[in-house]
PDB file of N, CA and C in Angstrom:
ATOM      1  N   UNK A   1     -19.660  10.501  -9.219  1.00  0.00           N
ATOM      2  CA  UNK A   1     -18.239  10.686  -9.017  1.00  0.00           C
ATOM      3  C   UNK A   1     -17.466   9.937 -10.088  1.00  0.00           C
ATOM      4  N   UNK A   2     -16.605  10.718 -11.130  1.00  0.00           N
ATOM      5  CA  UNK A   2     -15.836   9.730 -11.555  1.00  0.00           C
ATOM      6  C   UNK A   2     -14.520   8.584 -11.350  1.00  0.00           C
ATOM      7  N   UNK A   3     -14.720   8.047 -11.809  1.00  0.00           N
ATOM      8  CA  UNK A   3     -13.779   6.966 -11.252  1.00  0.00           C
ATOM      9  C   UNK A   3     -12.834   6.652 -12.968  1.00  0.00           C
ATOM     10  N   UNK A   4     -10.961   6.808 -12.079  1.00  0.00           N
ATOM     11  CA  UNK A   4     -10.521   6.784 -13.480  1.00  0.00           C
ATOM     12  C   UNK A   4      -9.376   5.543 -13.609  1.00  0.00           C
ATOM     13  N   UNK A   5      -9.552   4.856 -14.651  1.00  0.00           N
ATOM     14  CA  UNK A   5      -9.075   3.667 -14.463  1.00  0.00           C
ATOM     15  C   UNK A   5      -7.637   4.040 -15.369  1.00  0.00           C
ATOM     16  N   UNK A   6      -6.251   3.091 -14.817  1.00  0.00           N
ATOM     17  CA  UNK A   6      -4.598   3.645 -15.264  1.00  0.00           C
ATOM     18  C   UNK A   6      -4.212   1.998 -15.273  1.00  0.00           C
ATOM     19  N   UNK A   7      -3.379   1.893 -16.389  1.00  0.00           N
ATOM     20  CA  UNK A   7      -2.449   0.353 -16.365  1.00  0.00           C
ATOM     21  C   UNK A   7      -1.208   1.366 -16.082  1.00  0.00           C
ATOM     22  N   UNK A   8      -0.469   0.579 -14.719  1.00  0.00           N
ATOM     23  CA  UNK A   8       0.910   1.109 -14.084  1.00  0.00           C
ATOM     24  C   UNK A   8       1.873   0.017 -14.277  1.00  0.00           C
ATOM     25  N   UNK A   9       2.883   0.096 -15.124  1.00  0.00           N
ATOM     26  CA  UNK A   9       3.746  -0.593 -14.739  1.00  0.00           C
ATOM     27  C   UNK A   9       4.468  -0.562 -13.410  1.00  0.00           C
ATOM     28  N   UNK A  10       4.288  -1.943 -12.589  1.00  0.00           N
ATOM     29  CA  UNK A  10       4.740  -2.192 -11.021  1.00  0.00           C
ATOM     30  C   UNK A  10       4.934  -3.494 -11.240  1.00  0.00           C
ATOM     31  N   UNK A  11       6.407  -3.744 -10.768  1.00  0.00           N
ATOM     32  CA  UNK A  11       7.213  -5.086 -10.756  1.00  0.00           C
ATOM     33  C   UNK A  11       7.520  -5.432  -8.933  1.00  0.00           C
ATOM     34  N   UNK A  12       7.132  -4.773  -8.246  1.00  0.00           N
ATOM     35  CA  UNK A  12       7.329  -5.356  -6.770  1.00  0.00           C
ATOM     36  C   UNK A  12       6.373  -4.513  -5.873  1.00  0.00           C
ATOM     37  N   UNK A  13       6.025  -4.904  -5.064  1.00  0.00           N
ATOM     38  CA  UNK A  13       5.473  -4.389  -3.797  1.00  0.00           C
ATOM     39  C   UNK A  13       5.831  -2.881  -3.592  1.00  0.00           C
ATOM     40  N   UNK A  14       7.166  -2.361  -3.619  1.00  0.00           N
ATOM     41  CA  UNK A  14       7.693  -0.847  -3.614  1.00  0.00           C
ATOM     42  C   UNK A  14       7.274  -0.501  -4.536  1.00  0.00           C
ATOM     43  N   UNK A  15       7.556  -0.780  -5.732  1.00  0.00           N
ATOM     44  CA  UNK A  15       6.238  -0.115  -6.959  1.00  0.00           C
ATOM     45  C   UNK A  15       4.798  -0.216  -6.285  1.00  0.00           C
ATOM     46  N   UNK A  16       4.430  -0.692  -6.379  1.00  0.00           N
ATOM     47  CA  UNK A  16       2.835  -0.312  -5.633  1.00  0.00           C
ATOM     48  C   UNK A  16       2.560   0.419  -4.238  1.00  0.00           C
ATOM     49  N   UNK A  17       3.751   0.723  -3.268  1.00  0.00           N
ATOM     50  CA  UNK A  17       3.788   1.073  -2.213  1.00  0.00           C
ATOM     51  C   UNK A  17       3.919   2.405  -2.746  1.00  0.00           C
ATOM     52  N   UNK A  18       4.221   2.870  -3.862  1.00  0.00           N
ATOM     53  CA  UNK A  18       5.141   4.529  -3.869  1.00  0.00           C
ATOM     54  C   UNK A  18       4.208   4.844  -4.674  1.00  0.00           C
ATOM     55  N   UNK A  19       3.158   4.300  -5.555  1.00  0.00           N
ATOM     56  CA  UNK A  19       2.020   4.780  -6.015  1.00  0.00           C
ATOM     57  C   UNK A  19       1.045   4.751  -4.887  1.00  0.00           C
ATOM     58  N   UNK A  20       0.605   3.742  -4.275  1.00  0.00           N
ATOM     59  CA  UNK A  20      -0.156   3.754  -3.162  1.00  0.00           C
ATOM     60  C   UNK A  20       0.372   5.294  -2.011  1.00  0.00           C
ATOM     61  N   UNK A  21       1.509   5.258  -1.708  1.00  0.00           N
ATOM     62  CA  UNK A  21       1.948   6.927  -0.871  1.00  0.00           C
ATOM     63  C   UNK A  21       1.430   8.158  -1.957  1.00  0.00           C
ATOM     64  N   UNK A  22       1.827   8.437  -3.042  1.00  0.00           N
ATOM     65  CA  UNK A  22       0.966   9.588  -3.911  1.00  0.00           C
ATOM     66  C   UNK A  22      -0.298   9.841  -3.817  1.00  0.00           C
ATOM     67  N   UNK A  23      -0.998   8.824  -3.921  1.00  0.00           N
ATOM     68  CA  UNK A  23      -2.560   9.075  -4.119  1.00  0.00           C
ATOM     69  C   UNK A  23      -3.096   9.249  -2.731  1.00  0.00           C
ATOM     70  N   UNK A  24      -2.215   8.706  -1.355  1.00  0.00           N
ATOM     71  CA  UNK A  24      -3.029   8.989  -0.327  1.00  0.00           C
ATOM     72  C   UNK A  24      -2.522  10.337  -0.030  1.00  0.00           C
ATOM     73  N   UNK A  25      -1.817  10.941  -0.194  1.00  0.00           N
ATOM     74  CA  UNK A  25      -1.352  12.410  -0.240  1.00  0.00           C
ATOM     75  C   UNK A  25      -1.786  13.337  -0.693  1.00  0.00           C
ATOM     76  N   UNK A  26      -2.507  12.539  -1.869  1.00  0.00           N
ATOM     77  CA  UNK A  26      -3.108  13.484  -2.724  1.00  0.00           C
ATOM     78  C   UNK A  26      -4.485  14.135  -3.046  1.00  0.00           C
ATOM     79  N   UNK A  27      -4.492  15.214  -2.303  1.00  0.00           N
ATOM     80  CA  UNK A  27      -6.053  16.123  -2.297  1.00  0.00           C
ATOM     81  C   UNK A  27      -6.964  15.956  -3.309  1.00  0.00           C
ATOM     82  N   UNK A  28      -8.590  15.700  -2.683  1.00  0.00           N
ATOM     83  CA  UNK A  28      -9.341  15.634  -3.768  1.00  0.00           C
ATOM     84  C   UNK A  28      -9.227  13.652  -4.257  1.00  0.00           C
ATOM     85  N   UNK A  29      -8.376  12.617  -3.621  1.00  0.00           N
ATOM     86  CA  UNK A  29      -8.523  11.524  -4.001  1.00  0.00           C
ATOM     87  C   UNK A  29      -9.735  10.937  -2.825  1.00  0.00           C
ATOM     88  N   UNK A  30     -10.960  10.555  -3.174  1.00  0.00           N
ATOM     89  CA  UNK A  30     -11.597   9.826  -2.225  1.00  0.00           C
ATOM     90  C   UNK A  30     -11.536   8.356  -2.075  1.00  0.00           C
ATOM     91  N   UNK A  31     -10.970   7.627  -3.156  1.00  0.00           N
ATOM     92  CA  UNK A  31     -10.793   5.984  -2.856  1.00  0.00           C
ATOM     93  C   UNK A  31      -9.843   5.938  -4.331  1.00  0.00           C
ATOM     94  N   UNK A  32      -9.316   4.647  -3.571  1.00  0.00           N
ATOM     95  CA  UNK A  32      -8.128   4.147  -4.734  1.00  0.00           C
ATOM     96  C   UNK A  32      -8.355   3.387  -4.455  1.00  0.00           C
ATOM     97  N   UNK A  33      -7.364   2.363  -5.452  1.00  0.00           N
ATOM     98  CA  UNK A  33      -7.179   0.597  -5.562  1.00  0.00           C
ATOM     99  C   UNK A  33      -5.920   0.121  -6.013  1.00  0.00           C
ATOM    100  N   UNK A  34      -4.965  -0.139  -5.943  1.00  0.00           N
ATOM    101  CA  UNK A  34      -3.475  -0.266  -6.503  1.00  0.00           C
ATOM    102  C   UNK A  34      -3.740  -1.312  -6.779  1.00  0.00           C
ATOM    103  N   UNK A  35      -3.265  -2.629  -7.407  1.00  0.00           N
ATOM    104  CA  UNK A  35      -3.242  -3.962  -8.092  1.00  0.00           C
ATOM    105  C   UNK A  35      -1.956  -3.901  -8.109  1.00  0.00           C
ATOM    106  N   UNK A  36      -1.233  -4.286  -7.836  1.00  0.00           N
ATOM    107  CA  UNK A  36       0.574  -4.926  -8.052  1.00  0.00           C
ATOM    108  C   UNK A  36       0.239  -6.294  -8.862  1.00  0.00           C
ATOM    109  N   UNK A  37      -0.877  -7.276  -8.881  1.00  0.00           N
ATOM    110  CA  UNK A  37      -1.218  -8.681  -9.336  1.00  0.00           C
ATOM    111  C   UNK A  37      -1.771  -8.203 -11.164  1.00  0.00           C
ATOM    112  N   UNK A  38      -2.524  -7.407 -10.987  1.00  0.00           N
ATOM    113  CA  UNK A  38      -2.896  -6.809 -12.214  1.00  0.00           C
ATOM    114  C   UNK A  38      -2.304  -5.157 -13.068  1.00  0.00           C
ATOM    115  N   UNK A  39      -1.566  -5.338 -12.362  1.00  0.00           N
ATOM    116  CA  UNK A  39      -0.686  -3.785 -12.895  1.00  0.00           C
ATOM    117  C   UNK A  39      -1.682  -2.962 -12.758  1.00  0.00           C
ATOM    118  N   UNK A  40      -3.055  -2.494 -11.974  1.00  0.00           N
ATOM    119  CA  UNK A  40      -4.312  -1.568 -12.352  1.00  0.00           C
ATOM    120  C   UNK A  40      -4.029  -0.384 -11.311  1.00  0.00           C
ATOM    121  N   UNK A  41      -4.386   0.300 -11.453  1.00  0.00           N
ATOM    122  CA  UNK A  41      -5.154   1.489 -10.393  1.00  0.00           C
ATOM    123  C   UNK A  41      -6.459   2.424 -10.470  1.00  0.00           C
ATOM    124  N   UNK A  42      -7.049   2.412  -9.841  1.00  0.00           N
ATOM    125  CA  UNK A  42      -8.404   2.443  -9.720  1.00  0.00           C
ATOM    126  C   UNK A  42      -8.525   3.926  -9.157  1.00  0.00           C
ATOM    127  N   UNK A  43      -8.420   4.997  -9.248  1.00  0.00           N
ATOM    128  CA  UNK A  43      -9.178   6.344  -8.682  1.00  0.00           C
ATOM    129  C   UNK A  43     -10.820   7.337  -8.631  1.00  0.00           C
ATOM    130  N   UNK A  44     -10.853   7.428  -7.517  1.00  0.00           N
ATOM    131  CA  UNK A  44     -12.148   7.876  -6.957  1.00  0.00           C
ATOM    132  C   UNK A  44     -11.965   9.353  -6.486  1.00  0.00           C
ATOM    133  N   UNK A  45     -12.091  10.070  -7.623  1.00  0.00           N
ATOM    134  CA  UNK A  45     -12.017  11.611  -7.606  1.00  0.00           C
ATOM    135  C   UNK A  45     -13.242  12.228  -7.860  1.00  0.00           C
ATOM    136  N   UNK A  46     -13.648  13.458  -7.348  1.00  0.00           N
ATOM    137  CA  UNK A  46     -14.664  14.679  -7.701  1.00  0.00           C
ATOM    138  C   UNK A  46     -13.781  15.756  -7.942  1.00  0.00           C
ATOM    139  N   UNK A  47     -12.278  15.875  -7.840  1.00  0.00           N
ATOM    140  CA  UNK A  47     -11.835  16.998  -7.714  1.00  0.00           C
ATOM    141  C   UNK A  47     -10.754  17.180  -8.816  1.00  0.00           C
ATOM    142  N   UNK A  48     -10.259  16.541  -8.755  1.00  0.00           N
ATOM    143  CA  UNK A  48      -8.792  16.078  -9.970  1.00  0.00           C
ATOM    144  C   UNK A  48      -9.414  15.604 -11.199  1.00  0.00           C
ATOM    145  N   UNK A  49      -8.325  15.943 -12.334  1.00  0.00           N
ATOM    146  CA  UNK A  49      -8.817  15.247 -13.829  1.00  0.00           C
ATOM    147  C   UNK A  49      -7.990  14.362 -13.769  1.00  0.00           C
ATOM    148  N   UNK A  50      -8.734  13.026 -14.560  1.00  0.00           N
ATOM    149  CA  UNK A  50      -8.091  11.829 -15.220  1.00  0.00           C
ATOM    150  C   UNK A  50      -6.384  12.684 -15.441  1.00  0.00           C
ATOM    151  N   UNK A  51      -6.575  13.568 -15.956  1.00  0.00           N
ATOM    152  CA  UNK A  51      -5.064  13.832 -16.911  1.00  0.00           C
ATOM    153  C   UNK A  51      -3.683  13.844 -15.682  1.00  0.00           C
ATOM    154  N   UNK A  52      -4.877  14.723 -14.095  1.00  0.00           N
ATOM    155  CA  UNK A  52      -3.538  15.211 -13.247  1.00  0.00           C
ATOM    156  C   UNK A  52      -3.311  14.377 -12.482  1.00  0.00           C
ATOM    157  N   UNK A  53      -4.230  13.107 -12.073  1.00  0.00           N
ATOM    158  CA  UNK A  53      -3.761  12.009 -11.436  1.00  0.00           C
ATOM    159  C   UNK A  53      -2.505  11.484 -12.291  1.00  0.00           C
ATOM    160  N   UNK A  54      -2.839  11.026 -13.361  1.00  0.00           N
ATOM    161  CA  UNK A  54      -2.122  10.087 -14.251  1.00  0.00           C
ATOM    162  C   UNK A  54      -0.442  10.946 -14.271  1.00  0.00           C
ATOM    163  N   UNK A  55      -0.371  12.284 -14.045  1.00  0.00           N
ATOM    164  CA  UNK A  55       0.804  12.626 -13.518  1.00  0.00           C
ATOM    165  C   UNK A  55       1.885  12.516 -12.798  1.00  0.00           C
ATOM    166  N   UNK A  56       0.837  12.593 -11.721  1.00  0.00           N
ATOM    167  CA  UNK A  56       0.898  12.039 -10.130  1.00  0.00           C
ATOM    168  C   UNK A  56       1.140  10.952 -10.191  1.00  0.00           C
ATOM    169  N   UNK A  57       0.794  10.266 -10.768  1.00  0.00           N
ATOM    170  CA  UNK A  57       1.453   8.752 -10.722  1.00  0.00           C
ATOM    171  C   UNK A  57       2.826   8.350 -11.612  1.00  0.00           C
ATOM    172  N   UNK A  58       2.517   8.871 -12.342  1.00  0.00           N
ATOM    173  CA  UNK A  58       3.934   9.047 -13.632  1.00  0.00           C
ATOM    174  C   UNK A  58       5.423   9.993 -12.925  1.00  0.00           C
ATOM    175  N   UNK A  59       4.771  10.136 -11.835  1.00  0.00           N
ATOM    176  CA  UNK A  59       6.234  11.436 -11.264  1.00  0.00           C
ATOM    177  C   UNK A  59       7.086  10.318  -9.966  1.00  0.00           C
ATOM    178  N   UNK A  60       6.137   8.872  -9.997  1.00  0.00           N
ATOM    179  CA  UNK A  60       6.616   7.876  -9.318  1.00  0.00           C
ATOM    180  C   UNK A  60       8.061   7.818 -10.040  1.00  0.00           C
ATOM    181  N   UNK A  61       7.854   7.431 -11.529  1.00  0.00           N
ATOM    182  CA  UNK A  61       8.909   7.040 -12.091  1.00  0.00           C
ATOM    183  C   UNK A  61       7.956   5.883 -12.435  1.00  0.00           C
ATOM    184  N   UNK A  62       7.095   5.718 -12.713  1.00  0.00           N
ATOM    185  CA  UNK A  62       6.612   4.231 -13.352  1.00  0.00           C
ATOM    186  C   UNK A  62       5.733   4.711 -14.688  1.00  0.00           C
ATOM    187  N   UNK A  63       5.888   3.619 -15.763  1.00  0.00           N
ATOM    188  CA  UNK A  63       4.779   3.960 -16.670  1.00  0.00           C
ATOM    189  C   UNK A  63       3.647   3.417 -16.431  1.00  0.00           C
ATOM    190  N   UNK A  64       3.046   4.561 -17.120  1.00  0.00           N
ATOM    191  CA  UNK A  64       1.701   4.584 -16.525  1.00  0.00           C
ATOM    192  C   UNK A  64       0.666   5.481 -17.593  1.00  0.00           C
ATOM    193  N   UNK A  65      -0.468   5.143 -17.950  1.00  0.00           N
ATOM    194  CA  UNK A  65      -1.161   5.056 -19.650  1.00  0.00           C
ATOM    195  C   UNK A  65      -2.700   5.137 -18.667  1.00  0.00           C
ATOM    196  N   UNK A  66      -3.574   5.619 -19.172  1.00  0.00           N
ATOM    197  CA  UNK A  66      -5.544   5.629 -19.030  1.00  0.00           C
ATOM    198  C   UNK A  66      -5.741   4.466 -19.778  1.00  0.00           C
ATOM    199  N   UNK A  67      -5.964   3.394 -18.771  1.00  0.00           N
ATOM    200  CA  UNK A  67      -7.041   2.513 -19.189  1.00  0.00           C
ATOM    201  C   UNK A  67      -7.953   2.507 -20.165  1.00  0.00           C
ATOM    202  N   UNK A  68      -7.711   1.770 -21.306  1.00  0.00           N
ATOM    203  CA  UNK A  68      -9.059   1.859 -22.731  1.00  0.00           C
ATOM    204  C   UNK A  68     -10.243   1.369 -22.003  1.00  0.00           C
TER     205      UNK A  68
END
């Protein structure tokens, strides 16, 4: 299963709460990880590409880049 790693810019708890609501909404996510301490997010997909998560998270309104 791949697992796709994102640096999110999140400055409070509601930043990580409104990425954390997307991904559990979102079909095809089997595990996540939000970090508000480390700006990270962690996705556990078989179904979605790296590219359409990183959308999904970007339609928060936060920036948000694929992890090198």
């Amino acid at each position: 299963m791949p697992v796709y790693k994102y640096d999110v810019t999140m400055t409070c708890s509601g930043c990580s709460g409104a990425v954390t609501r997307v991904l559990s909404k979102l079909d095809g996510v089997k595990s996540f990880d939000v970090s508000l301490e480390t700006q990270k997010v962690t996705v556990d997909s078989d179904k979605l590409s790296e590219q359409e998560i990183l959308e999904k998270i970007q339609k928060t309104g936060k920036a948000a880049k694929v992890s090198a």
